[in-house]
C-alpha atoms as a PDB file:
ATOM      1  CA  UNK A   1       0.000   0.000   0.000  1.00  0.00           C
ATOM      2  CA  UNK A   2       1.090   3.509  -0.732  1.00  0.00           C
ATOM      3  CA  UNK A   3      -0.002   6.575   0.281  1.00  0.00           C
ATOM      4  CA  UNK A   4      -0.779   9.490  -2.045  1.00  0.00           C
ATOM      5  CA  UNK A   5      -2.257  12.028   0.553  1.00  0.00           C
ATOM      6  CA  UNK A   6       0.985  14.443  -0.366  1.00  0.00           C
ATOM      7  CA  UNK A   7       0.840  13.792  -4.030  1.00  0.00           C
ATOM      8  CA  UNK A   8      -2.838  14.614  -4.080  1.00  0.00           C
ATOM      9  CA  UNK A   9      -2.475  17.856  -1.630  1.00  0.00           C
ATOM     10  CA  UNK A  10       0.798  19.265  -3.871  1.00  0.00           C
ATOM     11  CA  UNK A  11      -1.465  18.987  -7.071  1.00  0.00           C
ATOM     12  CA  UNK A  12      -3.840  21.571  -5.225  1.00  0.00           C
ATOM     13  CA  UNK A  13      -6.740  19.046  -4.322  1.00  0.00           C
ATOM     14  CA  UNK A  14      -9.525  20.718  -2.638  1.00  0.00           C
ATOM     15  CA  UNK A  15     -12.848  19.470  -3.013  1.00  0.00           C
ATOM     16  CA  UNK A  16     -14.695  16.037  -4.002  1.00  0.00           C
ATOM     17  CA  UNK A  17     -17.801  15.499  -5.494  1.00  0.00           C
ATOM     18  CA  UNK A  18     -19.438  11.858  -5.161  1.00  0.00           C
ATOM     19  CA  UNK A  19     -22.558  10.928  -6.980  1.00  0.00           C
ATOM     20  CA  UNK A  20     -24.330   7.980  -6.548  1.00  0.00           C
ATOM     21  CA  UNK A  21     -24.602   6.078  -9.370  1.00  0.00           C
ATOM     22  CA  UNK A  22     -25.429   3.358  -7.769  1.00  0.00           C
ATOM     23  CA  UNK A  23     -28.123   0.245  -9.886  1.00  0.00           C
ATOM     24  CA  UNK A  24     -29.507  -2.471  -7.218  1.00  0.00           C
ATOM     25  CA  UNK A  25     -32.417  -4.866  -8.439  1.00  0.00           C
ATOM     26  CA  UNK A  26     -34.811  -4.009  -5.620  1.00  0.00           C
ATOM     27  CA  UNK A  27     -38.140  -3.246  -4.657  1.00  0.00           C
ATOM     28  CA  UNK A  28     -36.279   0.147  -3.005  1.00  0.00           C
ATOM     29  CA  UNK A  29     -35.597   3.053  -5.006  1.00  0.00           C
ATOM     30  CA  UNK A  30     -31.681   4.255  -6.498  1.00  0.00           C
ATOM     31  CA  UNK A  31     -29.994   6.654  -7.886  1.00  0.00           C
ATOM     32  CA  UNK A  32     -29.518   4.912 -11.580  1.00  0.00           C
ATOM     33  CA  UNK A  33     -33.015   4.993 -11.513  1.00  0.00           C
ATOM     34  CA  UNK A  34     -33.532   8.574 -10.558  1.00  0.00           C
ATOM     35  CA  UNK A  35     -31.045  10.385 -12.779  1.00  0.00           C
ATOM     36  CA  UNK A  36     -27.762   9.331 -11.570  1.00  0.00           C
ATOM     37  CA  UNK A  37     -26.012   8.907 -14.514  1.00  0.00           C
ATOM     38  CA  UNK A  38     -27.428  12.431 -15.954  1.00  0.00           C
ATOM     39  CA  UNK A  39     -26.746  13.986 -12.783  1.00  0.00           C
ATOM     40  CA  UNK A  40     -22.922  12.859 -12.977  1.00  0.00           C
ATOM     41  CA  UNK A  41     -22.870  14.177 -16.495  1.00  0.00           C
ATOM     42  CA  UNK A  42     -23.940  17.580 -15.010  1.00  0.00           C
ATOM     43  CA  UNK A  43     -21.761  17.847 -12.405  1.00  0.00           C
ATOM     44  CA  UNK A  44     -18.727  16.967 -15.149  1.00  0.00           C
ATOM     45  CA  UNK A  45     -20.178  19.615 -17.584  1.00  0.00           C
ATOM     46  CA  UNK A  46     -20.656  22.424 -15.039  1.00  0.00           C
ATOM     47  CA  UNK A  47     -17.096  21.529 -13.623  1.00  0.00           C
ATOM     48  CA  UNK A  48     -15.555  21.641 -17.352  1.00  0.00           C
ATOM     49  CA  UNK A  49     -17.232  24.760 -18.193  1.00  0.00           C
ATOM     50  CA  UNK A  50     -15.229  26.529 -15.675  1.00  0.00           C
ATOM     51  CA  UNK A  51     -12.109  24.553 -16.477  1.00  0.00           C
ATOM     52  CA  UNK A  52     -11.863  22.682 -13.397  1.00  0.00           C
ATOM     53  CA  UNK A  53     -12.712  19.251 -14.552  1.00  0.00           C
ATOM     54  CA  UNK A  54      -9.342  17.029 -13.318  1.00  0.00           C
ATOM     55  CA  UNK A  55      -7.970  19.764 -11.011  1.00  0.00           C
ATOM     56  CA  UNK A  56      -8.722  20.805  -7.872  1.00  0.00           C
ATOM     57  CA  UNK A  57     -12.170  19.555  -7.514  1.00  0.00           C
ATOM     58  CA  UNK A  58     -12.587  15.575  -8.447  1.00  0.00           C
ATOM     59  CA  UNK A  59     -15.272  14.131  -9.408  1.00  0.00           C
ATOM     60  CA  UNK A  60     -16.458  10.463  -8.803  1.00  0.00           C
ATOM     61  CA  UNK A  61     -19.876   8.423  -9.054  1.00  0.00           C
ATOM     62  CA  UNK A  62     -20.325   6.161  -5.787  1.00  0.00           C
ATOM     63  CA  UNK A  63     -22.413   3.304  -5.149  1.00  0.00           C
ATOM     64  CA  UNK A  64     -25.374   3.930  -2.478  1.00  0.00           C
ATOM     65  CA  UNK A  65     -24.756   6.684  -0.438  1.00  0.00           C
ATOM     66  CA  UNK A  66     -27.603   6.024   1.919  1.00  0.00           C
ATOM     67  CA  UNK A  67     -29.978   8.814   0.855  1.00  0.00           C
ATOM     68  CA  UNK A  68     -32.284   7.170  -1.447  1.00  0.00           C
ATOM     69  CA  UNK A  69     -34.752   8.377  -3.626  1.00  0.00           C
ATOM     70  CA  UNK A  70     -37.079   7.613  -6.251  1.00  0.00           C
ATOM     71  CA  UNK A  71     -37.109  11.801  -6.679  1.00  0.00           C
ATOM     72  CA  UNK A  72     -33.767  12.321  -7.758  1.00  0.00           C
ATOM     73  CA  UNK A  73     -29.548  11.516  -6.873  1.00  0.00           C
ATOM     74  CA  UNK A  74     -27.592  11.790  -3.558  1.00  0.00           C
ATOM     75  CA  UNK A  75     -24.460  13.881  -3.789  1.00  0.00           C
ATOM     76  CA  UNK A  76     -22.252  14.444  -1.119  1.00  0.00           C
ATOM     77  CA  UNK A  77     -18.802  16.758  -1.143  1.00  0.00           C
ATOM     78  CA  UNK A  78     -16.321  16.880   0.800  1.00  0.00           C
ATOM     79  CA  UNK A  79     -14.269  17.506   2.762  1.00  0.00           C
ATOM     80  CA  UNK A  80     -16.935  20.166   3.144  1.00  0.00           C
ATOM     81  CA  UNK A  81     -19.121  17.563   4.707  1.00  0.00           C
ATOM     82  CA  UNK A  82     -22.371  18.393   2.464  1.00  0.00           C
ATOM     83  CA  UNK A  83     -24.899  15.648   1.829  1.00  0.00           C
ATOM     84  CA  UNK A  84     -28.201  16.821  -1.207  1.00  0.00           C
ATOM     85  CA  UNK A  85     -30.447  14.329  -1.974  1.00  0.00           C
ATOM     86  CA  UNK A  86     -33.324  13.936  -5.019  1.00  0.00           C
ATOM     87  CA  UNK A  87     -30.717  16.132  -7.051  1.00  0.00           C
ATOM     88  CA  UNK A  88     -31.936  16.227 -10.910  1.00  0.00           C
ATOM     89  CA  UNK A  89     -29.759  17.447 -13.753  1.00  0.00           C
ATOM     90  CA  UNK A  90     -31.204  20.823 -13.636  1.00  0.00           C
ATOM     91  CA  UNK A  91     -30.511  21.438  -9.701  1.00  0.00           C
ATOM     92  CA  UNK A  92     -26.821  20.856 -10.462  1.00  0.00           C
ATOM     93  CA  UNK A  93     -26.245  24.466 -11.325  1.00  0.00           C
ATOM     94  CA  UNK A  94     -27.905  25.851  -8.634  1.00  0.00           C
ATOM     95  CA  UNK A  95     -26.390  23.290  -5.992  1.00  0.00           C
ATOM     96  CA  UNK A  96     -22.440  23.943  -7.263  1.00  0.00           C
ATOM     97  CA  UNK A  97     -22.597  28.088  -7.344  1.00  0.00           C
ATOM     98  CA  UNK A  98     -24.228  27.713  -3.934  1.00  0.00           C
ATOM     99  CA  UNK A  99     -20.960  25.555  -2.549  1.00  0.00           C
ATOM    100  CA  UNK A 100     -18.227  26.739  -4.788  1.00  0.00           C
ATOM    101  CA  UNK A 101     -19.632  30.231  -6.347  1.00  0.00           C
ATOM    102  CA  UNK A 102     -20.719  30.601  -9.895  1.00  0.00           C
ATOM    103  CA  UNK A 103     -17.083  31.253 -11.113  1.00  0.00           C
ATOM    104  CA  UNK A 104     -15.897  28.574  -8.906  1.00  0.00           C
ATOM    105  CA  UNK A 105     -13.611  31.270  -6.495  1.00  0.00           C
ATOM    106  CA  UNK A 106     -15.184  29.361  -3.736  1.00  0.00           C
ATOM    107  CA  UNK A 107     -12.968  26.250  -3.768  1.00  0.00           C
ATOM    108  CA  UNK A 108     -11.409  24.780  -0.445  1.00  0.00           C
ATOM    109  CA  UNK A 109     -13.924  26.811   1.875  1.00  0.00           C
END
């Protein structure tokens, strides 16, 4: 095992977004069901448009992150400790200018 913790802090890491992705064959609802996969496309887009897409915010789709719902995806980022859930496509917008500012000069807080 290595760790990367430095590697990852000198490259100017400073927030991660996780969306569930996650597909289950149940009688429960999940987020592949509820726009998961749109929602993660969202989150990519909105991050590229502002040219941070593979810098200091990642990006990552999860399995369940315990906030299921038929109404839309869980996200959670960190390290800011932030949990959404029922997140559609269109809410994406709103939801990353709220945490990281429409131009994105809100990073690390």
């Amino acid at each position: 095992m290595k760790s990367r913790t430095e590697d990852v802090l000198e490259n100017g890491f400073s927030d991660h977004v996780l969306v569930c992705t996650n597909d289950r064959d149940s009688e429960y609802a999940c987020c592949a069901e509820a726009s998961g996969d749109e929602v993660y496309a969202a989150v990519k887009s909105w991050l590229r448009e502002r040219d941070l897409f593979w810098s200091r915010v990642h990006v990552a789709e999860t399995s369940c992150l315990g906030l299921c719902s038929a109404e839309g995806t869980a996200i959670a980022i960190h390290p800011r400790n932030r949990w959404y859930s029922d997140v559609l496509p269109e809410d994406v917008p709103a939801l990353l200018e709220d945490e990281f500012g429409a131009d994105a000069s809100r990073l690390g807080e």
